[in-house]
PDB file of N, CA and C in Angstrom:
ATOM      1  N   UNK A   1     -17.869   3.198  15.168  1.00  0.00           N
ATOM      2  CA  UNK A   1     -16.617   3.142  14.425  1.00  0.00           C
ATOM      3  C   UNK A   1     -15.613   2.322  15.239  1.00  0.00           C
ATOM      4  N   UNK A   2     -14.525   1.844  14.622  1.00  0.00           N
ATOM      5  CA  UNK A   2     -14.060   0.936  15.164  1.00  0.00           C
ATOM      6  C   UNK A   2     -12.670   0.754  14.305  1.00  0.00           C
ATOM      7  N   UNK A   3     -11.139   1.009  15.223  1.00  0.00           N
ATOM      8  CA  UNK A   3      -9.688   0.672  14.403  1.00  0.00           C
ATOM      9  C   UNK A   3      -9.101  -0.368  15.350  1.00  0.00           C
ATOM     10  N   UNK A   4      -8.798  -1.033  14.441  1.00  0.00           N
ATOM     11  CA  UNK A   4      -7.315  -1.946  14.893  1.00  0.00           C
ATOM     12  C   UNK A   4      -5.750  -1.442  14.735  1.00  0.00           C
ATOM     13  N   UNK A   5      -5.310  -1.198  15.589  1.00  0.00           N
ATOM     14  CA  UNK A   5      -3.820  -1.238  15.218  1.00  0.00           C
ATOM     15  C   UNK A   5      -2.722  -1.824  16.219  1.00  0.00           C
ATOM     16  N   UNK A   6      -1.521  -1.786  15.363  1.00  0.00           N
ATOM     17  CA  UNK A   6      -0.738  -2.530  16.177  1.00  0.00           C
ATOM     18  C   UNK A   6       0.985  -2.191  15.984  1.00  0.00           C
ATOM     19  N   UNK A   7       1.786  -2.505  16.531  1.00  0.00           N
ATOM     20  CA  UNK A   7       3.191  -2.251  16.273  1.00  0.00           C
ATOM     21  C   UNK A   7       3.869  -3.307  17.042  1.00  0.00           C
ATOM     22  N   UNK A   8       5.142  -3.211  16.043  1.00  0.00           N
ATOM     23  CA  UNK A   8       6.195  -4.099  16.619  1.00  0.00           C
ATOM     24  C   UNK A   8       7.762  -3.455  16.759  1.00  0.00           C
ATOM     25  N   UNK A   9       8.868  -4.254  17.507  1.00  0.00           N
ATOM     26  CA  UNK A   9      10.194  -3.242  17.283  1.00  0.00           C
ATOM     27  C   UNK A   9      10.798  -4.613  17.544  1.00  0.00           C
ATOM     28  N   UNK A  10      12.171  -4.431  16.894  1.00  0.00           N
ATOM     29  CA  UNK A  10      13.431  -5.170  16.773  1.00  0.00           C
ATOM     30  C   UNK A  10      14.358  -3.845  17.095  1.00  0.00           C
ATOM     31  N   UNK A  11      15.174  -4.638  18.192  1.00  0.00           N
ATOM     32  CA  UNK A  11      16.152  -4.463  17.974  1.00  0.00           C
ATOM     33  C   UNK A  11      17.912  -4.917  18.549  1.00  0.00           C
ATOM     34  N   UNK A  12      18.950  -4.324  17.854  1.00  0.00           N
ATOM     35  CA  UNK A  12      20.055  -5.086  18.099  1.00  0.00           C
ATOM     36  C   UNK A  12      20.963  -4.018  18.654  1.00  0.00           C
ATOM     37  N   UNK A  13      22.120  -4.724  19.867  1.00  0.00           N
ATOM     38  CA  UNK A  13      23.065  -4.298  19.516  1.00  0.00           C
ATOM     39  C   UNK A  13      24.436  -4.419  19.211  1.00  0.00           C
ATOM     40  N   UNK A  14      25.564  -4.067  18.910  1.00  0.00           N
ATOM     41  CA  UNK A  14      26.613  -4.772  18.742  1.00  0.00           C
ATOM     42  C   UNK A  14      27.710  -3.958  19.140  1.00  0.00           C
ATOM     43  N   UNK A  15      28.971  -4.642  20.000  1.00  0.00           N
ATOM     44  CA  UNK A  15      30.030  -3.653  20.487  1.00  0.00           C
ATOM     45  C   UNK A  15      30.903  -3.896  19.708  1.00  0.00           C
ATOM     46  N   UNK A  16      30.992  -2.889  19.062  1.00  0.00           N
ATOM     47  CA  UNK A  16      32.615  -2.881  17.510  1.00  0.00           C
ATOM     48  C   UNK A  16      33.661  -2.809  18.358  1.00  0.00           C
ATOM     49  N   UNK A  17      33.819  -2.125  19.280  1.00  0.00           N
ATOM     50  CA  UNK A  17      34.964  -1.389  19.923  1.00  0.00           C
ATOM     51  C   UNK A  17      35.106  -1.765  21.568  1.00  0.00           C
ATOM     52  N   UNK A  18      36.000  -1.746  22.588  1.00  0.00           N
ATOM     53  CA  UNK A  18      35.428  -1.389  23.586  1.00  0.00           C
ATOM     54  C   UNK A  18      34.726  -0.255  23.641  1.00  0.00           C
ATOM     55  N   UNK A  19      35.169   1.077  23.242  1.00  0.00           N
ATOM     56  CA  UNK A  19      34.399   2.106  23.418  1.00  0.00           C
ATOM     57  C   UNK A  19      33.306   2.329  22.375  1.00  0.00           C
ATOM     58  N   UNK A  20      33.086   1.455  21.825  1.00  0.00           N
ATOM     59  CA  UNK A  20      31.733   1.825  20.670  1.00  0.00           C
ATOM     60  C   UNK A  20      30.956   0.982  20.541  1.00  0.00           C
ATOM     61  N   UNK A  21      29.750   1.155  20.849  1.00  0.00           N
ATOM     62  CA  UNK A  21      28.718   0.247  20.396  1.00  0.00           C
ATOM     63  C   UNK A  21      27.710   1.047  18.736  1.00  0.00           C
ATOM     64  N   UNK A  22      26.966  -0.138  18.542  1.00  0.00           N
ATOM     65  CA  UNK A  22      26.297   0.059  17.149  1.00  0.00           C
ATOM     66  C   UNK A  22      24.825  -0.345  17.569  1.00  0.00           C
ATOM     67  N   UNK A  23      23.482   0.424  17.513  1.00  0.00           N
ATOM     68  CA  UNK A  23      22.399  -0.536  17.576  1.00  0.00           C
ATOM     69  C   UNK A  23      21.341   0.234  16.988  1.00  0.00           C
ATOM     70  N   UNK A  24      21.003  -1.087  15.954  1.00  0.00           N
ATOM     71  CA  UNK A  24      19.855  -0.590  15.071  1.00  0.00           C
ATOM     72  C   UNK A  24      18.712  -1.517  15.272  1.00  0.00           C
ATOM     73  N   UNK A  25      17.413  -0.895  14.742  1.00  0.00           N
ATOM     74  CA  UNK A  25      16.417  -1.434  14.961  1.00  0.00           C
ATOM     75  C   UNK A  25      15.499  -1.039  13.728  1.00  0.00           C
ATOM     76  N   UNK A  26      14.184  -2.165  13.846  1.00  0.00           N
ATOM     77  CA  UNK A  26      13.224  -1.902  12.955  1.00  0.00           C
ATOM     78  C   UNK A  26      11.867  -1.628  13.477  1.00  0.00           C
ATOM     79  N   UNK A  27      10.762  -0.431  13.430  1.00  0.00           N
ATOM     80  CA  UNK A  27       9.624  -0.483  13.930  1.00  0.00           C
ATOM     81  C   UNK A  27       8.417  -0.676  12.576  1.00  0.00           C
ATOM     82  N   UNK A  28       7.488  -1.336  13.155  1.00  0.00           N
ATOM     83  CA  UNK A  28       6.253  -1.250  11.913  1.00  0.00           C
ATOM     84  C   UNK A  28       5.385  -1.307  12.789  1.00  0.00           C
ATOM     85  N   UNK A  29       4.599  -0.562  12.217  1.00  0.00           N
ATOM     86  CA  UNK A  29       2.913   0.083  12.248  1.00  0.00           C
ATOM     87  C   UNK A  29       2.118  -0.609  11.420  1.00  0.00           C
ATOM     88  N   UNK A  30       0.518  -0.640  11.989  1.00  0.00           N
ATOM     89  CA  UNK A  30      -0.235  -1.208  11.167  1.00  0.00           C
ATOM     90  C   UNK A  30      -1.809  -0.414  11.828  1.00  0.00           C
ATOM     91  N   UNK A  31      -2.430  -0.181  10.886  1.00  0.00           N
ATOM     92  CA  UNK A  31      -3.660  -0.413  11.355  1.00  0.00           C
ATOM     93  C   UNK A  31      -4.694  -0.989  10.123  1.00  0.00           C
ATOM     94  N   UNK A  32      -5.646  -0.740  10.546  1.00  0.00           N
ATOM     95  CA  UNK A  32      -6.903  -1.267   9.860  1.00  0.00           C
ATOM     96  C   UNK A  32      -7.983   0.056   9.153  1.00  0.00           C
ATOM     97  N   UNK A  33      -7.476   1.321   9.862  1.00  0.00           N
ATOM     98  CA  UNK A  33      -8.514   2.117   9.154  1.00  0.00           C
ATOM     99  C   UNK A  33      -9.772   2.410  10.323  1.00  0.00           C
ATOM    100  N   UNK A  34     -10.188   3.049   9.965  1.00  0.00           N
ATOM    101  CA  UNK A  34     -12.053   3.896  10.982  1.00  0.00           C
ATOM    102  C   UNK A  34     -12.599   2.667   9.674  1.00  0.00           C
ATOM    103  N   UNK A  35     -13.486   2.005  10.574  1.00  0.00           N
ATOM    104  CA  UNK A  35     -14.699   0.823  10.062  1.00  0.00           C
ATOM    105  C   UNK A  35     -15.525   0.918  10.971  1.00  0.00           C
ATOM    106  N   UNK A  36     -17.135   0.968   9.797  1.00  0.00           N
ATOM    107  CA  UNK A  36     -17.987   1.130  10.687  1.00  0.00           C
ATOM    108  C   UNK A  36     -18.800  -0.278  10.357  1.00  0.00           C
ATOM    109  N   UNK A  37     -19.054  -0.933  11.277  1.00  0.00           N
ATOM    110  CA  UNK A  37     -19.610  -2.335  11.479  1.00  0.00           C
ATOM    111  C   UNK A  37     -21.147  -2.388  10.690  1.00  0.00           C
ATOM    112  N   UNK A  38     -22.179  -1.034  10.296  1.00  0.00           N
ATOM    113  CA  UNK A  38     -23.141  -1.420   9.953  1.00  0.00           C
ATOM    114  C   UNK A  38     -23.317  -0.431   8.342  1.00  0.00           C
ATOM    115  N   UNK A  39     -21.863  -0.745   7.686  1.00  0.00           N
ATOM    116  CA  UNK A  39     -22.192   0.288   6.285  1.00  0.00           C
ATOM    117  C   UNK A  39     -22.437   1.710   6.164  1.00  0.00           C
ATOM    118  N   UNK A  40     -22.189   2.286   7.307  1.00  0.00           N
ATOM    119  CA  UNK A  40     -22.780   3.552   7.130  1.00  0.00           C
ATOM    120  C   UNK A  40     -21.700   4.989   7.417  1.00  0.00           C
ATOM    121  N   UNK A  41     -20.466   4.200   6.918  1.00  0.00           N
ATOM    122  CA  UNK A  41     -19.914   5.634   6.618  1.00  0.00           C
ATOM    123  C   UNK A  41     -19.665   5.780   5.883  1.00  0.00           C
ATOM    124  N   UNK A  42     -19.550   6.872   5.053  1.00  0.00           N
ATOM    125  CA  UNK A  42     -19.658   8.294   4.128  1.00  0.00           C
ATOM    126  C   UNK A  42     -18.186   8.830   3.604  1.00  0.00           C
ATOM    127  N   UNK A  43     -17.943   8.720   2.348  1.00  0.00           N
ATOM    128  CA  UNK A  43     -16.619   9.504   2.063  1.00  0.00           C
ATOM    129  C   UNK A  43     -17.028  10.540   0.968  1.00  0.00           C
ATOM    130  N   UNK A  44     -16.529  11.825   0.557  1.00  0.00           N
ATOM    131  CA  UNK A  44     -16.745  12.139  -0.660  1.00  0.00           C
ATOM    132  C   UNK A  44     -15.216  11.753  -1.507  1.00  0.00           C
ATOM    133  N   UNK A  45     -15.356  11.453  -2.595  1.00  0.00           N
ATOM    134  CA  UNK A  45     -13.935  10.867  -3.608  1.00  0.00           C
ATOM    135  C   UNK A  45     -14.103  12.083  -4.512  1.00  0.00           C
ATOM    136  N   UNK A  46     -12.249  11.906  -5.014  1.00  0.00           N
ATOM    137  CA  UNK A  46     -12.687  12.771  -6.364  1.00  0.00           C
ATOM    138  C   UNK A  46     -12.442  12.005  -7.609  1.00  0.00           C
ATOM    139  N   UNK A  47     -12.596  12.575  -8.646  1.00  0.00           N
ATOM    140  CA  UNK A  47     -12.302  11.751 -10.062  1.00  0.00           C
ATOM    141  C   UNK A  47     -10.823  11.396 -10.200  1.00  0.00           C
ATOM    142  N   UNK A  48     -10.438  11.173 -11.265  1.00  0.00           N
ATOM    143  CA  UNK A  48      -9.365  11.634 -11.871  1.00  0.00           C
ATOM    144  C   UNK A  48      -8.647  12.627 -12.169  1.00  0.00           C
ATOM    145  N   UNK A  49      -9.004  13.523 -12.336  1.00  0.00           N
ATOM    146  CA  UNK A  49      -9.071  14.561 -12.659  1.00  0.00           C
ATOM    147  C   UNK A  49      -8.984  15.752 -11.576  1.00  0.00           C
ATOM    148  N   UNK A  50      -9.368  15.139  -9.945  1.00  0.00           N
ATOM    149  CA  UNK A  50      -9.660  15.845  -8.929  1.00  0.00           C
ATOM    150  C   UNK A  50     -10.271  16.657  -8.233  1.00  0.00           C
ATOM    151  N   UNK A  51     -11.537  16.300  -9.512  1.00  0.00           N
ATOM    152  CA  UNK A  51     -13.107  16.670  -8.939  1.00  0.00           C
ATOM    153  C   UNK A  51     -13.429  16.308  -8.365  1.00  0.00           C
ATOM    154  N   UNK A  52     -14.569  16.525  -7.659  1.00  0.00           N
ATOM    155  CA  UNK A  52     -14.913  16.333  -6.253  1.00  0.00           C
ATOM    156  C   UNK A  52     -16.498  16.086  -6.361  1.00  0.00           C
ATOM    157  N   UNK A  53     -16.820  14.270  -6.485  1.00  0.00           N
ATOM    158  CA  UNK A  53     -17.802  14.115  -7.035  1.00  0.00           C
ATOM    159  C   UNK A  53     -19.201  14.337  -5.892  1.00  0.00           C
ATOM    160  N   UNK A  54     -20.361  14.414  -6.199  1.00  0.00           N
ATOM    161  CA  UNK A  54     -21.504  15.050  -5.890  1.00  0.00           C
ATOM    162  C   UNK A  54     -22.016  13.730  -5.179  1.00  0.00           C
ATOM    163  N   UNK A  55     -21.867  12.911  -5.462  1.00  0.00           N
ATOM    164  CA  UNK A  55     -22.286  11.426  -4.575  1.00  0.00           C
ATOM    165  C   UNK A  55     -21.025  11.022  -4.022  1.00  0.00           C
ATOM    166  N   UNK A  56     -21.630  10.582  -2.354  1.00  0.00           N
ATOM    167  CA  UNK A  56     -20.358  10.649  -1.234  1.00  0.00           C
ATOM    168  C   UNK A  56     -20.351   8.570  -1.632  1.00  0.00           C
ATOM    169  N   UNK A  57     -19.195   8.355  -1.358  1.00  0.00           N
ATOM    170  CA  UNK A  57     -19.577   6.768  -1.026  1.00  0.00           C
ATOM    171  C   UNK A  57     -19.165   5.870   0.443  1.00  0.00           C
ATOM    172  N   UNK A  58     -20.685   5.197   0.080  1.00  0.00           N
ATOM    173  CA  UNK A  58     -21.216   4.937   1.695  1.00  0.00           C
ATOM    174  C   UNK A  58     -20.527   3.332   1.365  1.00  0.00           C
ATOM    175  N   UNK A  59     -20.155   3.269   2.618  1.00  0.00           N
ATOM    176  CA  UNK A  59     -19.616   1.520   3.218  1.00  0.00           C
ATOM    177  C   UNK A  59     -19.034   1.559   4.523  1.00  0.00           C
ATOM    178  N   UNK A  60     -18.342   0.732   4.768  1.00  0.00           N
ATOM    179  CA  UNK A  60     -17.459  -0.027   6.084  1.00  0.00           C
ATOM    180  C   UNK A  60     -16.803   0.617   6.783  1.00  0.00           C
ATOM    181  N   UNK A  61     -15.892   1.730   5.476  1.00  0.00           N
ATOM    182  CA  UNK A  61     -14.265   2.422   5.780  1.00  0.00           C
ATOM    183  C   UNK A  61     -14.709   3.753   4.919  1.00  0.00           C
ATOM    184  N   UNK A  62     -14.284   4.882   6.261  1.00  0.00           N
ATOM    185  CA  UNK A  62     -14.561   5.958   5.610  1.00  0.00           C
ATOM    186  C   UNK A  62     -13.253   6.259   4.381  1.00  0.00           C
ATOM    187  N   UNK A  63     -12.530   5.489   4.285  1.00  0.00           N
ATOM    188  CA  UNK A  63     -11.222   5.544   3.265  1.00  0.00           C
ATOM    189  C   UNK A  63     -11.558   4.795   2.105  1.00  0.00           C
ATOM    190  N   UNK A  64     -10.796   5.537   1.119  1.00  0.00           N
ATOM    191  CA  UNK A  64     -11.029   4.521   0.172  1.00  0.00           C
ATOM    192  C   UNK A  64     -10.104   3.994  -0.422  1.00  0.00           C
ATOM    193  N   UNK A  65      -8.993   3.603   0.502  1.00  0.00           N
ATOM    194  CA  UNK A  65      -8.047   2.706   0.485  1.00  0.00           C
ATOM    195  C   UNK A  65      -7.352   2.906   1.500  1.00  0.00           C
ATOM    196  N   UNK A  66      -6.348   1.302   2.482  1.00  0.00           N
ATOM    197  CA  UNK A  66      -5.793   1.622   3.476  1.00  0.00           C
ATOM    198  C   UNK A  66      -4.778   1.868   3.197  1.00  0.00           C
ATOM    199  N   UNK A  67      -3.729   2.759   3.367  1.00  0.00           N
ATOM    200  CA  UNK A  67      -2.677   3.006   2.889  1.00  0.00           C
ATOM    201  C   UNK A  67      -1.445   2.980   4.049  1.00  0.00           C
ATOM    202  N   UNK A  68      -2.159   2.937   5.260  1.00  0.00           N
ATOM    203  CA  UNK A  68      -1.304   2.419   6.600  1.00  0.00           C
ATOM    204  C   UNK A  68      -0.790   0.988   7.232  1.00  0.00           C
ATOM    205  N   UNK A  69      -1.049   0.456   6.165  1.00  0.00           N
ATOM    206  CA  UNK A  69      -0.388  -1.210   6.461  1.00  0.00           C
ATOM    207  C   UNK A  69       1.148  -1.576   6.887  1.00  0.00           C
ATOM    208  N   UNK A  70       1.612  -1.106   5.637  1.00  0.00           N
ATOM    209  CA  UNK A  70       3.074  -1.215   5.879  1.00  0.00           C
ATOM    210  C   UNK A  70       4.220   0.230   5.717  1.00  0.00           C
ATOM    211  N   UNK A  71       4.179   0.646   7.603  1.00  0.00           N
ATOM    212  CA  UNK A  71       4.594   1.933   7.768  1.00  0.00           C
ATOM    213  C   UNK A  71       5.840   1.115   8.799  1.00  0.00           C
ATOM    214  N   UNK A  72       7.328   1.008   7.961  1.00  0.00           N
ATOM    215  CA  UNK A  72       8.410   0.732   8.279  1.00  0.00           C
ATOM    216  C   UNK A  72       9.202   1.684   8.832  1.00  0.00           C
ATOM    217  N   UNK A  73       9.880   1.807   9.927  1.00  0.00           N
ATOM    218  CA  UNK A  73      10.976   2.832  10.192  1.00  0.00           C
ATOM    219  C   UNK A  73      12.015   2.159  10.648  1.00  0.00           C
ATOM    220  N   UNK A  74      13.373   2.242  10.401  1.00  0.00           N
ATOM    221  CA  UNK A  74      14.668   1.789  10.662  1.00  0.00           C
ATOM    222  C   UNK A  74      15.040   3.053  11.818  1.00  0.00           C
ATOM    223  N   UNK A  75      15.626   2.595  12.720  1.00  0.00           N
ATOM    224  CA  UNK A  75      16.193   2.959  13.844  1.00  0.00           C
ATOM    225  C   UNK A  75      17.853   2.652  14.078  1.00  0.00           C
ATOM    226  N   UNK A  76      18.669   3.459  13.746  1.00  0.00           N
ATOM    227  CA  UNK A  76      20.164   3.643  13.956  1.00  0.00           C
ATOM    228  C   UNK A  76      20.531   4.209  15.131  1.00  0.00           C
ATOM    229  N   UNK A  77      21.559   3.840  15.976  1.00  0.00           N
ATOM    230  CA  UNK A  77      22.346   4.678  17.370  1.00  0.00           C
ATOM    231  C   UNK A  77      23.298   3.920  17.223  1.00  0.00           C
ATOM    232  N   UNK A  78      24.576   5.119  17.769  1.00  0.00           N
ATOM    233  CA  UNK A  78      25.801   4.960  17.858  1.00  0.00           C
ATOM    234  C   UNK A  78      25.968   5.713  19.356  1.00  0.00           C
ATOM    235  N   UNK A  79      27.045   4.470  20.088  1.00  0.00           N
ATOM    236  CA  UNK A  79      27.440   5.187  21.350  1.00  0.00           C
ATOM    237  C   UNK A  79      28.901   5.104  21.147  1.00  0.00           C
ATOM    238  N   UNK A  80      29.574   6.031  21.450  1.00  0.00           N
ATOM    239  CA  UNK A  80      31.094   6.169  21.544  1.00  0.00           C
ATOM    240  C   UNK A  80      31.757   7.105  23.123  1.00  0.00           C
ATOM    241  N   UNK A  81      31.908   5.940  23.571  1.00  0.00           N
ATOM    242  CA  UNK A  81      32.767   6.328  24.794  1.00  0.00           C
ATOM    243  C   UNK A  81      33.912   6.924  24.933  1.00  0.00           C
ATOM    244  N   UNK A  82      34.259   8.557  23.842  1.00  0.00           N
ATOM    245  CA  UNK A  82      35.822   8.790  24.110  1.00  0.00           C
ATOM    246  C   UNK A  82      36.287   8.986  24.767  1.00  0.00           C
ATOM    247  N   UNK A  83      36.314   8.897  26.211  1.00  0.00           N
ATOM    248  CA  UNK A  83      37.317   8.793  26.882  1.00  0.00           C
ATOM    249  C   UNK A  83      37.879   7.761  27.913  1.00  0.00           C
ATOM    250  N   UNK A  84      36.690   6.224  27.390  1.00  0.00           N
ATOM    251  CA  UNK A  84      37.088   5.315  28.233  1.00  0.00           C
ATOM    252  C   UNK A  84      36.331   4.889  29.292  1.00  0.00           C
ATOM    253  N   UNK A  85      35.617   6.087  29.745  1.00  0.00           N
ATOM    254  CA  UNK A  85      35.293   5.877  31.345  1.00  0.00           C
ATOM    255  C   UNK A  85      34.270   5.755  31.253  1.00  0.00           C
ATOM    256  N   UNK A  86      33.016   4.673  30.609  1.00  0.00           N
ATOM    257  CA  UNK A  86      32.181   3.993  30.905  1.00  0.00           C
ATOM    258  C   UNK A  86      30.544   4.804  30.963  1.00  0.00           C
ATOM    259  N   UNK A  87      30.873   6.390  31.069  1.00  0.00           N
ATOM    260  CA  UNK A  87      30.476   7.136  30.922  1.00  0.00           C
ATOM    261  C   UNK A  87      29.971   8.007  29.735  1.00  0.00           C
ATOM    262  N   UNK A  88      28.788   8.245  29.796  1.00  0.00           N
ATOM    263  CA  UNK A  88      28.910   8.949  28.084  1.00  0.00           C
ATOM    264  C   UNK A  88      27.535  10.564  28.117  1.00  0.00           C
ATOM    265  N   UNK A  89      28.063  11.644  27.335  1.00  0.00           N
ATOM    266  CA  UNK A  89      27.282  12.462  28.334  1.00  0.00           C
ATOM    267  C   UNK A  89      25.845  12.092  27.848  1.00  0.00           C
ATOM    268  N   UNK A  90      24.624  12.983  28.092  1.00  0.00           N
ATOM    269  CA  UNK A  90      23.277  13.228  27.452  1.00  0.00           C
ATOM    270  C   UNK A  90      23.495  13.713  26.511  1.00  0.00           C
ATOM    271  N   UNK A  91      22.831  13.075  25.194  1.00  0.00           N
ATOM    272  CA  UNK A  91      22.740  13.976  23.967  1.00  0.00           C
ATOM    273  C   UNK A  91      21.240  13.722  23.413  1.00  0.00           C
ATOM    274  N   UNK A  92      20.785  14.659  22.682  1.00  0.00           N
ATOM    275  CA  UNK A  92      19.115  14.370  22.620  1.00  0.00           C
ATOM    276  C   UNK A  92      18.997  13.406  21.232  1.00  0.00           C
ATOM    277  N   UNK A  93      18.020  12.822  21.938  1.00  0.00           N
ATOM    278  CA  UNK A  93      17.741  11.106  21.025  1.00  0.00           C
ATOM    279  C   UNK A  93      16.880  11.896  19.308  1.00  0.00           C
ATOM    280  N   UNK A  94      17.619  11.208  18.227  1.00  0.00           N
ATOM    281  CA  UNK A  94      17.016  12.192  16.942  1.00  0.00           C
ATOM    282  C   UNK A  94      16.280  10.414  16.722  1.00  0.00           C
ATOM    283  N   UNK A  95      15.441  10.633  15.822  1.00  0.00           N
ATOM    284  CA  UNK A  95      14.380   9.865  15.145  1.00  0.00           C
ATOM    285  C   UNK A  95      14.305  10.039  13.189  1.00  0.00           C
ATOM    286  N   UNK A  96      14.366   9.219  12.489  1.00  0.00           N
ATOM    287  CA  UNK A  96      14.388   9.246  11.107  1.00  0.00           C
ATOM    288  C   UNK A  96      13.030   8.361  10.589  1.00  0.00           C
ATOM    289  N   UNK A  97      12.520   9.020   9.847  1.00  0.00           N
ATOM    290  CA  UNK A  97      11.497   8.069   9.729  1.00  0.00           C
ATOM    291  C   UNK A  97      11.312   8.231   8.063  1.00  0.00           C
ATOM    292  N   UNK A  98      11.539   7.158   7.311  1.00  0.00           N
ATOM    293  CA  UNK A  98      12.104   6.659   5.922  1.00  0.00           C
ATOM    294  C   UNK A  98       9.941   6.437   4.814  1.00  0.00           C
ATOM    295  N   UNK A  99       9.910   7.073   4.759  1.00  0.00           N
ATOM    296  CA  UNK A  99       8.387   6.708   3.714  1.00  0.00           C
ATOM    297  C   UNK A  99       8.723   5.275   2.709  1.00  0.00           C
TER     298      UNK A  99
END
């Protein structure tokens, strides 16, 4: 078996203020999926309906579709220095991640 994947990030920042900066960013994900180089992996699918058919299907990709290609996340931070002094305390870093 065998995946490719990969990622990238942008990002910016910009000082609105002396005491404020703005910086956003973009990350994307990619992969390729579990591929097996000689046809021989196995999925079971279901219908339409969400039966769960009795013949598994054999090929490349145990998936039967990649659906991890284009996995976008936007990245926002705001720093605000109120009181000037260059200083700013610890606050814990949050993460948003947009489907």
């Amino acid at each position: 078996m065998e995946e490719l994947f990969g990622a990238w990030y942008v990002e910016d920042s910009i000082k609105v203020r002396h005491n404020l900066t703005l910086e956003a960013g973009l990350r994307h994900e990619f992969t390729t999926g579990w591929n097996e180089a000689n046809g021989r992996a196995a999925n079971y699918v279901t219908d339409a309906q969400g039966i769960l058919q009795t013949t598994p299907m054999v090929g490349n990709s145990v998936y039967t579709g990649n659906n991890a290609i284009r996995l976008f996340s936007p990245r926002v931070g705001l720093a605000w220095d109120v009181f000037g002094t260059g200083r700013l305390p610890s606050v814990p870093d949050m993460e948003f991640i947009i489907p």
